[in-house]
N, C-alpha and C. Protein backbone atom coordinates (compact mmCIF):
# COMPACT_ATOMS: atom_id res chain seq x y z
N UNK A 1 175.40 -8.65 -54.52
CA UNK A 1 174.84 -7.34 -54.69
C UNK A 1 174.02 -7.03 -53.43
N UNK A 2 173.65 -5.74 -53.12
CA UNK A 2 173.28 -5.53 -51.94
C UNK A 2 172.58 -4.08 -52.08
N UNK A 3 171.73 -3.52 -51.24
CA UNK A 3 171.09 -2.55 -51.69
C UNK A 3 170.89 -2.09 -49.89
N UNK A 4 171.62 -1.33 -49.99
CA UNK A 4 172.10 -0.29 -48.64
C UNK A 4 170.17 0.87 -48.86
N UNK A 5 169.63 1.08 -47.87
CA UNK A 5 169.15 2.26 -47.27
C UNK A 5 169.59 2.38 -46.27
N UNK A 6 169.43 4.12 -46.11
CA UNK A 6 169.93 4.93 -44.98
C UNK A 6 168.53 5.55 -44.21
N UNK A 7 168.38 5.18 -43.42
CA UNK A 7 167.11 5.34 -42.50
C UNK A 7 166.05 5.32 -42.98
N UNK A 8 165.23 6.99 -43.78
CA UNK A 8 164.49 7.21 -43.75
C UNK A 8 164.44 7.73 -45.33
N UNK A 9 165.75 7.35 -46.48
CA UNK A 9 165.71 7.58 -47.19
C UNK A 9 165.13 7.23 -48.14
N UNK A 10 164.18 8.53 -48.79
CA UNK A 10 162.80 8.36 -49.50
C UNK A 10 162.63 7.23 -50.60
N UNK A 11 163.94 7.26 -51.69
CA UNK A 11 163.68 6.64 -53.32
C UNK A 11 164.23 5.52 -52.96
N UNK A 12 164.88 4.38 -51.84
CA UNK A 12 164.97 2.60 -51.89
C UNK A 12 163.56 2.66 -51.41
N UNK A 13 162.31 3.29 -50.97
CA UNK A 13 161.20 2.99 -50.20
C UNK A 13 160.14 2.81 -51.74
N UNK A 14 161.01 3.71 -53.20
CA UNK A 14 159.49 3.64 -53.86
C UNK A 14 160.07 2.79 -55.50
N UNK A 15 159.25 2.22 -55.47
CA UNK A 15 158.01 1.87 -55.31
C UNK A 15 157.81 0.82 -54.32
N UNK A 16 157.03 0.75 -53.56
CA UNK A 16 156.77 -0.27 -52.21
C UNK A 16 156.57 -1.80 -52.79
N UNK A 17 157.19 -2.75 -51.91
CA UNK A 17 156.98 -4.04 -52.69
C UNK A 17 156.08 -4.19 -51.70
N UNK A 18 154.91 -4.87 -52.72
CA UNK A 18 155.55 -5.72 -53.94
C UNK A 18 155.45 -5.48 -55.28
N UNK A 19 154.95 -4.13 -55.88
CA UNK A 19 154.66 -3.66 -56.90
C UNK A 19 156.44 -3.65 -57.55
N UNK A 20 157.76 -3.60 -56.45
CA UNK A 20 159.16 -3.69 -57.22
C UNK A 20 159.46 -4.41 -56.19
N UNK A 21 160.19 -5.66 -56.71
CA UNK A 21 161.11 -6.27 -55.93
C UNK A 21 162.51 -5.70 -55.73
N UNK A 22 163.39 -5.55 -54.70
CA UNK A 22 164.44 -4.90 -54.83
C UNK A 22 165.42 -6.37 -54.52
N UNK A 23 166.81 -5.47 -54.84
CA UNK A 23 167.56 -6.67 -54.38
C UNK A 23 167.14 -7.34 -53.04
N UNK A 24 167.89 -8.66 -52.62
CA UNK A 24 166.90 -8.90 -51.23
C UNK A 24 168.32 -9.16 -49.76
N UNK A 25 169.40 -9.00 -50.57
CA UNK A 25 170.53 -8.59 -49.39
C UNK A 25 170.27 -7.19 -49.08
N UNK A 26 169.91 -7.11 -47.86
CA UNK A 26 169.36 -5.30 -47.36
C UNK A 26 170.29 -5.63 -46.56
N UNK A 27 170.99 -4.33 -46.54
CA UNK A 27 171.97 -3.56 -45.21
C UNK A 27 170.92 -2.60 -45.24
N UNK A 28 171.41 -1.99 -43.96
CA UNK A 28 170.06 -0.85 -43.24
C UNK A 28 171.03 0.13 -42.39
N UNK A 29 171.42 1.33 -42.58
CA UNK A 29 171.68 1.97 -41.63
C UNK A 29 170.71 3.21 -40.94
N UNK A 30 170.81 3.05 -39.55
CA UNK A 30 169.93 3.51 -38.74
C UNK A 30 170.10 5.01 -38.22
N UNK A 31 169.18 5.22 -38.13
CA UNK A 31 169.56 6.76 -37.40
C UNK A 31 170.68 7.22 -36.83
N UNK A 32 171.45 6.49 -36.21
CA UNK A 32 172.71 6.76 -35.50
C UNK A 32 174.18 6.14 -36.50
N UNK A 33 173.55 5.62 -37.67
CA UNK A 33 174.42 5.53 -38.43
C UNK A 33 175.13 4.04 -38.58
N UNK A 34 174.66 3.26 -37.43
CA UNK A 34 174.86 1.59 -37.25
C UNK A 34 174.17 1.21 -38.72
N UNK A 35 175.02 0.14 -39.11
CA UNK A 35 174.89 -1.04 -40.06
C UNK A 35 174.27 -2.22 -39.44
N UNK A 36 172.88 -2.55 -40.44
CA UNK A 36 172.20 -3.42 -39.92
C UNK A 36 172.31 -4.49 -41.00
N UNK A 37 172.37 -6.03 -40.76
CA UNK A 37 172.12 -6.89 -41.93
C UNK A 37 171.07 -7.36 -41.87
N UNK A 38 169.77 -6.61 -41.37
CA UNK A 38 168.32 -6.58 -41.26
C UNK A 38 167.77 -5.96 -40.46
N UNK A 39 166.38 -5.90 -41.04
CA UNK A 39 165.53 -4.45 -40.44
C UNK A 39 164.47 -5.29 -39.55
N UNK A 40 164.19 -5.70 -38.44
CA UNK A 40 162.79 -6.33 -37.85
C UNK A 40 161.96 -5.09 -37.79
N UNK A 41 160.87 -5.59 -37.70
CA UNK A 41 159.58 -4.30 -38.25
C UNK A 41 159.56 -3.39 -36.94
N UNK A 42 159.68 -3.72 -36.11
CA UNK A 42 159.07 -2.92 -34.73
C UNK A 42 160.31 -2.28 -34.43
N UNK A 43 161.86 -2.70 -34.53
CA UNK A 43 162.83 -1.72 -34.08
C UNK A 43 162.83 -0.44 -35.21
N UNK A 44 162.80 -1.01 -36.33
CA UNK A 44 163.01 -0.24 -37.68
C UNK A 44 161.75 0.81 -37.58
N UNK A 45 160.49 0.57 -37.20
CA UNK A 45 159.87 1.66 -37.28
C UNK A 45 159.87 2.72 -35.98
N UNK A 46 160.37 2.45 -35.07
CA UNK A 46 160.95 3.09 -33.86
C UNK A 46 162.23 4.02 -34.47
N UNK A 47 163.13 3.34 -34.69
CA UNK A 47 164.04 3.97 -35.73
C UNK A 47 164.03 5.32 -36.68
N UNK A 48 162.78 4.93 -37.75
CA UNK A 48 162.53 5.75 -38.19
C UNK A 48 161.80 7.13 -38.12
N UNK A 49 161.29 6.95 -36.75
CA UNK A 49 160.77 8.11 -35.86
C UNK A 49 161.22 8.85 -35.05
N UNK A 50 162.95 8.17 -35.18
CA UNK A 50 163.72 8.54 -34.39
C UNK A 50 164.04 9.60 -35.35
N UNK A 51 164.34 9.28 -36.88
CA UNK A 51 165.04 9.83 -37.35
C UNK A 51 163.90 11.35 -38.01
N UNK A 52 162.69 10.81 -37.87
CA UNK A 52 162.29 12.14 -38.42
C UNK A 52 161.98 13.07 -37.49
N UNK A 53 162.06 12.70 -36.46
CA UNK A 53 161.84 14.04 -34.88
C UNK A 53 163.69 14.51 -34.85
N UNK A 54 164.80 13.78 -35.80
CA UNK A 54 165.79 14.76 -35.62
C UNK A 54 166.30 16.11 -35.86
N UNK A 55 165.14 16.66 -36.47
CA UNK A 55 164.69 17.97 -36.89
C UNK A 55 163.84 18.48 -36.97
N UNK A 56 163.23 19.11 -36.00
CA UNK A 56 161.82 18.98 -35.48
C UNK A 56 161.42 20.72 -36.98
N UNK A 57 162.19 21.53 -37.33
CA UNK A 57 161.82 22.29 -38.15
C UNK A 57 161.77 22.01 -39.68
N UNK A 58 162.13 20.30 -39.61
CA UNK A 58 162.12 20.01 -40.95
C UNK A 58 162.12 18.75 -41.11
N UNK A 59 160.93 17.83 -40.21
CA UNK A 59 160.40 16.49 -40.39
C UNK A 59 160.42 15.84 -41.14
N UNK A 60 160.06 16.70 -42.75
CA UNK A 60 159.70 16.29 -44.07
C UNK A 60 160.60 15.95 -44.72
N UNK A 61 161.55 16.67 -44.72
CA UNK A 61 162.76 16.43 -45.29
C UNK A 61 163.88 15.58 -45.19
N UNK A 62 163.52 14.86 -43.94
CA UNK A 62 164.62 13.56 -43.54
C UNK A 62 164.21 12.37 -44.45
N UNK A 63 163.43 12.30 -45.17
CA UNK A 63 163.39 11.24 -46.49
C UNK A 63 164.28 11.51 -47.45
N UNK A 64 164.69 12.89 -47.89
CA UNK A 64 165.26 13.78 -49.10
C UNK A 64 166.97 13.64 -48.48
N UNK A 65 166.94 14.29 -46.99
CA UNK A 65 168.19 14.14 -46.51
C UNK A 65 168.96 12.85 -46.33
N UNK A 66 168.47 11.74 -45.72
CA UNK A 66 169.16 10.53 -45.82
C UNK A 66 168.55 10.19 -46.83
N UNK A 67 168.60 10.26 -48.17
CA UNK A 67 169.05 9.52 -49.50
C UNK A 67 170.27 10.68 -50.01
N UNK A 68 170.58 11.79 -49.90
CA UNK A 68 172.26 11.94 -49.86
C UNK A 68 173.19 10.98 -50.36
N UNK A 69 174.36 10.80 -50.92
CA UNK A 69 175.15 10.47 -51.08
C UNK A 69 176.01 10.49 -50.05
N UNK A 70 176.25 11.87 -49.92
CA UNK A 70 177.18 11.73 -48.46
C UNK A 70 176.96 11.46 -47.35
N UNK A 71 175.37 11.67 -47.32
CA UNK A 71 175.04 11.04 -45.88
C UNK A 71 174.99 9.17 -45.56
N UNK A 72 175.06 8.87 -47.00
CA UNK A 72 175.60 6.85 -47.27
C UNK A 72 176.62 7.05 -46.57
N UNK A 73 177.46 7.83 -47.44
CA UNK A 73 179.12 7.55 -47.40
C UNK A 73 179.24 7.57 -45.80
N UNK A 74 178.98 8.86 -45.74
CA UNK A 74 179.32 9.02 -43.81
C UNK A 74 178.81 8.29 -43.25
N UNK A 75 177.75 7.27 -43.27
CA UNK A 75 177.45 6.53 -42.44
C UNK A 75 178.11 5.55 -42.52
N UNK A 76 178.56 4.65 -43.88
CA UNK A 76 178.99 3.75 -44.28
C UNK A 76 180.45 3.96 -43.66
N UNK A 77 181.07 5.16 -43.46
CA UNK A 77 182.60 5.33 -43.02
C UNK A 77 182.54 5.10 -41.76
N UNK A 78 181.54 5.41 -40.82
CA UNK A 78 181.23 5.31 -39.60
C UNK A 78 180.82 3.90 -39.05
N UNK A 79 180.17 3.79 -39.88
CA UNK A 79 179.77 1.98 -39.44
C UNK A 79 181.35 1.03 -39.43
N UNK A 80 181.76 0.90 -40.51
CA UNK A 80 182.92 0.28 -40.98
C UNK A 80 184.33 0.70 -40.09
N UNK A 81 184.04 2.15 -39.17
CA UNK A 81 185.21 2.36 -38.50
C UNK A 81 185.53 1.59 -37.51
């Protein structure tokens, strides 16, 4: 079992562990849509700043946007191509 987040997507982030343990095989895909089989703290939060300046009129919303479905899928199709 494995528990995919997509960048900056809001609901794998809550509740923060350790209040929930999540599964602990993490895939990670990154702003550009690469498959990671781990997140180190300092690229991943670079990463994620990447991903919320990708819309500078709607910062807020790149938590809401990459948890999408299709934005998994498309990444997941992209990674795997």
């Amino acid at each position: 079992m494995y528990r995919f987040v997509n960048n900056n997507g809001i609901v794998p982030q809550l509740p923060p562990e350790p209040v929930r343990t999540h599964v602990r095989a993490l895939r990670y895909l990154d702003s550009e849509g690469r498959l990671h089989e781990s997140v180190p703290l300092l690229p991943a939060l670079g990463d994620r700043a990447r991903g919320l300046t990708a819309d500078p009129f709607a910062p807020a919303a790149d938590g809401v946007r990459d948890h999408l479905m299709r934005h998994y899928l498309a990444a997941l199709e992209h990674g795997l191509a």
